[in-house]
PDB file of N, CA and C in Angstrom:
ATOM      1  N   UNK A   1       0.849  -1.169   0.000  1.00  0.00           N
ATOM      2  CA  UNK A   1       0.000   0.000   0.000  1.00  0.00           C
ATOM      3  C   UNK A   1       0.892   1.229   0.000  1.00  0.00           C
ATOM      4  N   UNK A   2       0.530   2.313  -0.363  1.00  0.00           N
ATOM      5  CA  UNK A   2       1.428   3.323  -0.393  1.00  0.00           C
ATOM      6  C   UNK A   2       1.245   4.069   0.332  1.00  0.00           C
ATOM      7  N   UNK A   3       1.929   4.940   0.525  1.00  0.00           N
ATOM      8  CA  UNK A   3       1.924   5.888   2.262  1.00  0.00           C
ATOM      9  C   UNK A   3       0.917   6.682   2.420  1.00  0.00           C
ATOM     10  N   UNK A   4       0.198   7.571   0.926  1.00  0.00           N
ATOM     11  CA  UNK A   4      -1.383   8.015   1.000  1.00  0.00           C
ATOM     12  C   UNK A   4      -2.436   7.539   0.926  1.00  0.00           C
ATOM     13  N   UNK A   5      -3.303   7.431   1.764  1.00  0.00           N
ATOM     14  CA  UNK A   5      -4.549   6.411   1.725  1.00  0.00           C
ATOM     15  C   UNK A   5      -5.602   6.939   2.575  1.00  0.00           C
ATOM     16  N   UNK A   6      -6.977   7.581   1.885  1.00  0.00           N
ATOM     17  CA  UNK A   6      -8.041   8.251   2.687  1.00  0.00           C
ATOM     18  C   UNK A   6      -8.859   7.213   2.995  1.00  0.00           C
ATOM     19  N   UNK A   7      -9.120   6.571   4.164  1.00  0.00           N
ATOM     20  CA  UNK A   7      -9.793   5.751   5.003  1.00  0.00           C
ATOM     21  C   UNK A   7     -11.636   6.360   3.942  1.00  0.00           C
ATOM     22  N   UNK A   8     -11.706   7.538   4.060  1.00  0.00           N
ATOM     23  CA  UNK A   8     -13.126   8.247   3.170  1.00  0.00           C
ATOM     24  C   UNK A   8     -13.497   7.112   1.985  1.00  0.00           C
ATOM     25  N   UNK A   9     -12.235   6.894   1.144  1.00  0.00           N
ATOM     26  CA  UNK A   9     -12.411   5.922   0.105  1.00  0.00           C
ATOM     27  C   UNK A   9     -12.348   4.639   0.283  1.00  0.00           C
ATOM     28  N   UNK A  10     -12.357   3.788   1.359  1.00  0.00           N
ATOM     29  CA  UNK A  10     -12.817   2.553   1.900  1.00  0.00           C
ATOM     30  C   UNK A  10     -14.007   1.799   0.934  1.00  0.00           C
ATOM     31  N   UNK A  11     -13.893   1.151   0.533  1.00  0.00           N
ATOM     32  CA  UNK A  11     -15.346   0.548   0.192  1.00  0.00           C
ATOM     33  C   UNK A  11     -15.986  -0.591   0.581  1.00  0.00           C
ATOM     34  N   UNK A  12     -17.062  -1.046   0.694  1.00  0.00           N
ATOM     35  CA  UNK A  12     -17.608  -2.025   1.138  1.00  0.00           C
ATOM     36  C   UNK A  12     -16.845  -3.432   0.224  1.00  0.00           C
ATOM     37  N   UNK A  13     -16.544  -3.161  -1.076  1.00  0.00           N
ATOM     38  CA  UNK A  13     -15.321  -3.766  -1.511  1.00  0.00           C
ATOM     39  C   UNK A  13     -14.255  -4.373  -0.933  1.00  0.00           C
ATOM     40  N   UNK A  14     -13.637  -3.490  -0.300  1.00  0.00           N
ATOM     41  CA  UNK A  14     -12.020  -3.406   0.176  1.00  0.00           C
ATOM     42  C   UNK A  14     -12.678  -4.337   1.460  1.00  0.00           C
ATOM     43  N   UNK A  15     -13.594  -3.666   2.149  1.00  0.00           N
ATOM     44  CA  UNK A  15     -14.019  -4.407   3.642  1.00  0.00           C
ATOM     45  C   UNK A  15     -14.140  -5.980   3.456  1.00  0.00           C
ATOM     46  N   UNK A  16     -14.517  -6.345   2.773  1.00  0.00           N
ATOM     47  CA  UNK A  16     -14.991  -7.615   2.149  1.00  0.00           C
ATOM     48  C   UNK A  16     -13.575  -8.214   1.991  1.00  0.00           C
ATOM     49  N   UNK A  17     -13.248  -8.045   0.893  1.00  0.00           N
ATOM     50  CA  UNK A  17     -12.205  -8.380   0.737  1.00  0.00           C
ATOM     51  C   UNK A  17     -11.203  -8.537   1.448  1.00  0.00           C
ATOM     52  N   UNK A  18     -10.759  -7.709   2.463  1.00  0.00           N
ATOM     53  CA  UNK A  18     -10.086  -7.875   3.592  1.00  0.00           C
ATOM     54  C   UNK A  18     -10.749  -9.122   4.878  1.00  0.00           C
ATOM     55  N   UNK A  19     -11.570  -9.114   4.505  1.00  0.00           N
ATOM     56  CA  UNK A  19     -12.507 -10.155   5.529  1.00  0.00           C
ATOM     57  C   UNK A  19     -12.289 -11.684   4.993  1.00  0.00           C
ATOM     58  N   UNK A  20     -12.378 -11.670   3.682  1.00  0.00           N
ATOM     59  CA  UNK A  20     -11.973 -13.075   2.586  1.00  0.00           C
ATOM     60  C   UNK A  20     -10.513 -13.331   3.641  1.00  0.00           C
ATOM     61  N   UNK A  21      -9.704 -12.360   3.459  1.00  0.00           N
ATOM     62  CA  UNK A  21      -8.229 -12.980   3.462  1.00  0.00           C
ATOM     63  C   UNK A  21      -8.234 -12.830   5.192  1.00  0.00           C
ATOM     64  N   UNK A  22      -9.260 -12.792   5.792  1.00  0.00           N
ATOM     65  CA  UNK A  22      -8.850 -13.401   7.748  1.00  0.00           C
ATOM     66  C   UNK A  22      -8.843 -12.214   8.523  1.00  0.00           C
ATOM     67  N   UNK A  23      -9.206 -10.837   8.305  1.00  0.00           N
ATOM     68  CA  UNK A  23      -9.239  -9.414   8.996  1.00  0.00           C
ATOM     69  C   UNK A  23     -10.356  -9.237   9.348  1.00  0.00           C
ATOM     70  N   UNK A  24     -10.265  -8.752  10.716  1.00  0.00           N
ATOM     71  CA  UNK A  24     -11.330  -8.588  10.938  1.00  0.00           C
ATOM     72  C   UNK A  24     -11.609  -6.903  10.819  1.00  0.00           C
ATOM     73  N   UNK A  25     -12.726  -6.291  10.290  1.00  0.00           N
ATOM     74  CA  UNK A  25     -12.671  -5.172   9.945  1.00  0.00           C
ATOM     75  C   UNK A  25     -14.048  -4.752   9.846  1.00  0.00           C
ATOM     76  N   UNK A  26     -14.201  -3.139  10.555  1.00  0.00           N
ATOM     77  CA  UNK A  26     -15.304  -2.398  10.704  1.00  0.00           C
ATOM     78  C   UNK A  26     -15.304  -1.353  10.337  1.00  0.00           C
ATOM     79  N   UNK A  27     -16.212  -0.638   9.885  1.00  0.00           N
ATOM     80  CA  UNK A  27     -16.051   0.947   9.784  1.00  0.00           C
ATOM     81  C   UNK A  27     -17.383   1.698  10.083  1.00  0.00           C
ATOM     82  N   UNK A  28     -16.547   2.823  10.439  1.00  0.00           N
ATOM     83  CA  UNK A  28     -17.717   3.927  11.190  1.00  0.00           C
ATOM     84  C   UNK A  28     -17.646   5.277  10.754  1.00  0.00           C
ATOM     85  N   UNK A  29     -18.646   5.470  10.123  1.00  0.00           N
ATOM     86  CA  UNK A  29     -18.650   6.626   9.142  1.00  0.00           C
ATOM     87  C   UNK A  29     -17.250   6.579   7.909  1.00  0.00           C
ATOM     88  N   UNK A  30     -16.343   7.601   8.516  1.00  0.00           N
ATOM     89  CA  UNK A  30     -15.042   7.829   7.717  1.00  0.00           C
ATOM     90  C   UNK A  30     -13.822   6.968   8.412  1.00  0.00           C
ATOM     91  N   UNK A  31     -14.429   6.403   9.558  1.00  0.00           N
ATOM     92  CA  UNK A  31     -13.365   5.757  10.177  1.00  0.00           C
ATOM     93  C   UNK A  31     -13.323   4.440   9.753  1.00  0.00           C
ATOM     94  N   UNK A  32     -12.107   3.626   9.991  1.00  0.00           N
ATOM     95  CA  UNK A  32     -11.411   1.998   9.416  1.00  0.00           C
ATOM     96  C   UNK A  32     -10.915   1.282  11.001  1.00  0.00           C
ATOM     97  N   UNK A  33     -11.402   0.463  11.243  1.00  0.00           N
ATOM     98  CA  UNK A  33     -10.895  -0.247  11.716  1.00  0.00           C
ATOM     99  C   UNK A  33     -10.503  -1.604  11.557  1.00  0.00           C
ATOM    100  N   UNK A  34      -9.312  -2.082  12.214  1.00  0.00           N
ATOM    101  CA  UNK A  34      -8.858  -3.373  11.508  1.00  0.00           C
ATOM    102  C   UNK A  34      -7.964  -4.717  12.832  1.00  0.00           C
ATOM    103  N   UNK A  35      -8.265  -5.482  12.802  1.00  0.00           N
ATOM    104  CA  UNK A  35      -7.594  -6.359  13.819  1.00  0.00           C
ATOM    105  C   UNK A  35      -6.821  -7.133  13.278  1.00  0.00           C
ATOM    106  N   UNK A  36      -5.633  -6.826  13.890  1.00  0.00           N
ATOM    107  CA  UNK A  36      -4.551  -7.781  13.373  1.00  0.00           C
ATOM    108  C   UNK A  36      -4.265  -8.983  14.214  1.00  0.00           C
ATOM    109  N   UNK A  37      -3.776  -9.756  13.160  1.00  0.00           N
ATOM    110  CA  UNK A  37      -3.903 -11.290  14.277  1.00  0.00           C
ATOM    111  C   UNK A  37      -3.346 -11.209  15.237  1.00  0.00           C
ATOM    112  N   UNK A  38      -2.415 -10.174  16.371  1.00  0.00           N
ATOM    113  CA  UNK A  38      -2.319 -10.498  17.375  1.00  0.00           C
ATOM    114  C   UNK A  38      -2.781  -9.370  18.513  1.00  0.00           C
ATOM    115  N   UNK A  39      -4.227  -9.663  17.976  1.00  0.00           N
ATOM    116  CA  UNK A  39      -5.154  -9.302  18.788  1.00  0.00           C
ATOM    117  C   UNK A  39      -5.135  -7.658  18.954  1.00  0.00           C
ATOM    118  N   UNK A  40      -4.318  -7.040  18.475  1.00  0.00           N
ATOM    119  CA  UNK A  40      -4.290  -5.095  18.205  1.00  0.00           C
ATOM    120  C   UNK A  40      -4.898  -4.642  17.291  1.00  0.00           C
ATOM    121  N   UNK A  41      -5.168  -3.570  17.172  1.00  0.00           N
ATOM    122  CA  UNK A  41      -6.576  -3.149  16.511  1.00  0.00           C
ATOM    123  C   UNK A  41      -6.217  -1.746  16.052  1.00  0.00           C
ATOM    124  N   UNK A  42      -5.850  -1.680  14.760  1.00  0.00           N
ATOM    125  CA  UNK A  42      -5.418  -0.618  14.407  1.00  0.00           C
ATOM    126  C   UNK A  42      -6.751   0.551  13.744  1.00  0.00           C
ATOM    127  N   UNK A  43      -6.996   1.562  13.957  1.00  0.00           N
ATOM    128  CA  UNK A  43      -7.553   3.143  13.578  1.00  0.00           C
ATOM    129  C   UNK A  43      -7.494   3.401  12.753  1.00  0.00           C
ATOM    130  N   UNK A  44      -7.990   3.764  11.690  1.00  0.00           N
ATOM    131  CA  UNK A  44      -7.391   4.712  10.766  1.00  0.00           C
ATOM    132  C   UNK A  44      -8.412   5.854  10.408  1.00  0.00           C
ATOM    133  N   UNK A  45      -8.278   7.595  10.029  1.00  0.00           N
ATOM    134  CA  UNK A  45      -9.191   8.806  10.201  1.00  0.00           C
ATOM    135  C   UNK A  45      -8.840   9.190   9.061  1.00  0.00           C
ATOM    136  N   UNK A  46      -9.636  10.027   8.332  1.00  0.00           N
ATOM    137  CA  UNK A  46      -9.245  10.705   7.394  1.00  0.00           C
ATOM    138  C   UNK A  46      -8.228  12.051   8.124  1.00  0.00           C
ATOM    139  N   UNK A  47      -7.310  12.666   7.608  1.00  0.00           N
ATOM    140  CA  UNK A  47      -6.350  13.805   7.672  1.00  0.00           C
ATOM    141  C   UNK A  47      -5.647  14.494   6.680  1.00  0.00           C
ATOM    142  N   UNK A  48      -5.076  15.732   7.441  1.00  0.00           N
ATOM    143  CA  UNK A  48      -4.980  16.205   6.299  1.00  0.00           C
ATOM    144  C   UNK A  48      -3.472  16.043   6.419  1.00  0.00           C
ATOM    145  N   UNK A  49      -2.747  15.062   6.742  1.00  0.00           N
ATOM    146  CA  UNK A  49      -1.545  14.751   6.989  1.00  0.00           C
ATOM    147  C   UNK A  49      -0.878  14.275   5.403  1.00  0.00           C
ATOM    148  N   UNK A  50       0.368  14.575   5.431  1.00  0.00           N
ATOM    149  CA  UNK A  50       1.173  13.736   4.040  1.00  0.00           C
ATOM    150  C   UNK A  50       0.611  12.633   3.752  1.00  0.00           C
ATOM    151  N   UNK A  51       0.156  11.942   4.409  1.00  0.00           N
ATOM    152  CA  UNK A  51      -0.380  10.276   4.181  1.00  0.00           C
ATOM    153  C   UNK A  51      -2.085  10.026   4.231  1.00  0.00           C
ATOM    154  N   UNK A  52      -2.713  11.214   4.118  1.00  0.00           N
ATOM    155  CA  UNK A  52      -3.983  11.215   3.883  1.00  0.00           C
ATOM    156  C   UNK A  52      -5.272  10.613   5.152  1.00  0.00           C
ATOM    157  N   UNK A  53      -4.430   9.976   5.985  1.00  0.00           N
ATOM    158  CA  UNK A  53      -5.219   9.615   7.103  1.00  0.00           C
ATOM    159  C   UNK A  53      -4.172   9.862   8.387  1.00  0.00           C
ATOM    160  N   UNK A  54      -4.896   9.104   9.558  1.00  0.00           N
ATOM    161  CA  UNK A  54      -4.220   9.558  10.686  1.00  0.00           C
ATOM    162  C   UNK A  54      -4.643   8.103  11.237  1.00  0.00           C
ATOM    163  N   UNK A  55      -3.351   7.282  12.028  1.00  0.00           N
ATOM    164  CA  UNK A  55      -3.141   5.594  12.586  1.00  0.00           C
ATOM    165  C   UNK A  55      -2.399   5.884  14.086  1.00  0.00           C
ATOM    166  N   UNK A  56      -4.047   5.420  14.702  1.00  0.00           N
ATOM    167  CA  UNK A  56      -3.257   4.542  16.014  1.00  0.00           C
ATOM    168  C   UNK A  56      -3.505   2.882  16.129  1.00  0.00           C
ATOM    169  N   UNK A  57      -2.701   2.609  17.103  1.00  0.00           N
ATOM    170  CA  UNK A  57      -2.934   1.258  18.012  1.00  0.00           C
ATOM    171  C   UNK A  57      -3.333   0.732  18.859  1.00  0.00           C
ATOM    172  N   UNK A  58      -4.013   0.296  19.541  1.00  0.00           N
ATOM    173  CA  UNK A  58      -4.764  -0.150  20.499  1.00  0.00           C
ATOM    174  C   UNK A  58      -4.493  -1.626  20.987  1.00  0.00           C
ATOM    175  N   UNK A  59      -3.518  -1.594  21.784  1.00  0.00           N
ATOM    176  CA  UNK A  59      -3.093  -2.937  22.327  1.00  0.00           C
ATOM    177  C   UNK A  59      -3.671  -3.975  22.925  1.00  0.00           C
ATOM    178  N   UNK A  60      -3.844  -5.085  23.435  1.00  0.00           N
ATOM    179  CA  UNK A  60      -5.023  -6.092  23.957  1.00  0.00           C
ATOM    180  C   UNK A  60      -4.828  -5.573  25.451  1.00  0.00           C
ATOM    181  N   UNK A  61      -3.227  -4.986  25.796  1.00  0.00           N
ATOM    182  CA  UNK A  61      -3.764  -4.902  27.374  1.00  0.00           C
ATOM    183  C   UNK A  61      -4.425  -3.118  27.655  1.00  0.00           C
ATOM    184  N   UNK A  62      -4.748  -3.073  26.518  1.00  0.00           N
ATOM    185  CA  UNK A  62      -4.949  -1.351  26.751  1.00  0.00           C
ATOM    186  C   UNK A  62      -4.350   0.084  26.606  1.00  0.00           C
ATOM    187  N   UNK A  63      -3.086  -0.578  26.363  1.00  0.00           N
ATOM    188  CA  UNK A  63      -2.352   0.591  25.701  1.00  0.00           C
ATOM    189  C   UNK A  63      -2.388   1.114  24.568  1.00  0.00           C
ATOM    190  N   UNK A  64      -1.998   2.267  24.202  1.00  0.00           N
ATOM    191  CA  UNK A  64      -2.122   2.629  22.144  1.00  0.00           C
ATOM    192  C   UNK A  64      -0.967   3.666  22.348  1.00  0.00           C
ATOM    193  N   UNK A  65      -0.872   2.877  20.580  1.00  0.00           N
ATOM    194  CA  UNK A  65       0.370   3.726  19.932  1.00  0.00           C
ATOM    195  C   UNK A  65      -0.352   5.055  19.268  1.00  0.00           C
ATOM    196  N   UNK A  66      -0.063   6.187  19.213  1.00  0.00           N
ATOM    197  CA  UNK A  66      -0.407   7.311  17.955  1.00  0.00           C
ATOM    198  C   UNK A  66       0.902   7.079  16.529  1.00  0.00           C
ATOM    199  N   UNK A  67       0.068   6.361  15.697  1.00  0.00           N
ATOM    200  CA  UNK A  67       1.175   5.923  15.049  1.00  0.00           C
ATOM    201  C   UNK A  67       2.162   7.650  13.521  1.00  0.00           C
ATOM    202  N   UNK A  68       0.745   8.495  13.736  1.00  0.00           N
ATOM    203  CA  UNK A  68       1.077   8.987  13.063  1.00  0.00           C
ATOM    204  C   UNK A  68      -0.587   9.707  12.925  1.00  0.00           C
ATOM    205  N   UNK A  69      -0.425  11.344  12.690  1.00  0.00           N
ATOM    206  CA  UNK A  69      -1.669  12.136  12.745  1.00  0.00           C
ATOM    207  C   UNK A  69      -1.890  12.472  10.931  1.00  0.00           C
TER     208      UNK A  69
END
């Protein structure tokens, strides 16, 4: 994937598809969410950042990364 990517352009497509290959994945409004197999749960927002969205992490014991705004 390349470093710009507006979570806005998500499609019920991509969701799917990501679900085929074992992700578990939701979205809420403009927001992406995604679980990676070990159990962390990554964010993603639309922004107006170089990379078009904004990624945190959300750890199983409760912690999160701000991976980038």
């Amino acid at each position: 994937m390349s470093k710009y990517w507006d979570p806005s352009d998500y499609t019920i497509e991509d969701q799917l598809r990501e679900m085929v290959n074992g992700r578990d994945v939701a979205t809420s409004g403009n927001d992406v969410l995604k679980e990676d197999s070990n159990g962390d749960v990554s964010i993603y927002w639309p922004s107006d950042s170089d990379r078009g969205h904004g990624h945190a992490v959300i750890h199983g014991d409760d912690s999160y990364d701000i991976i980038h705004y």
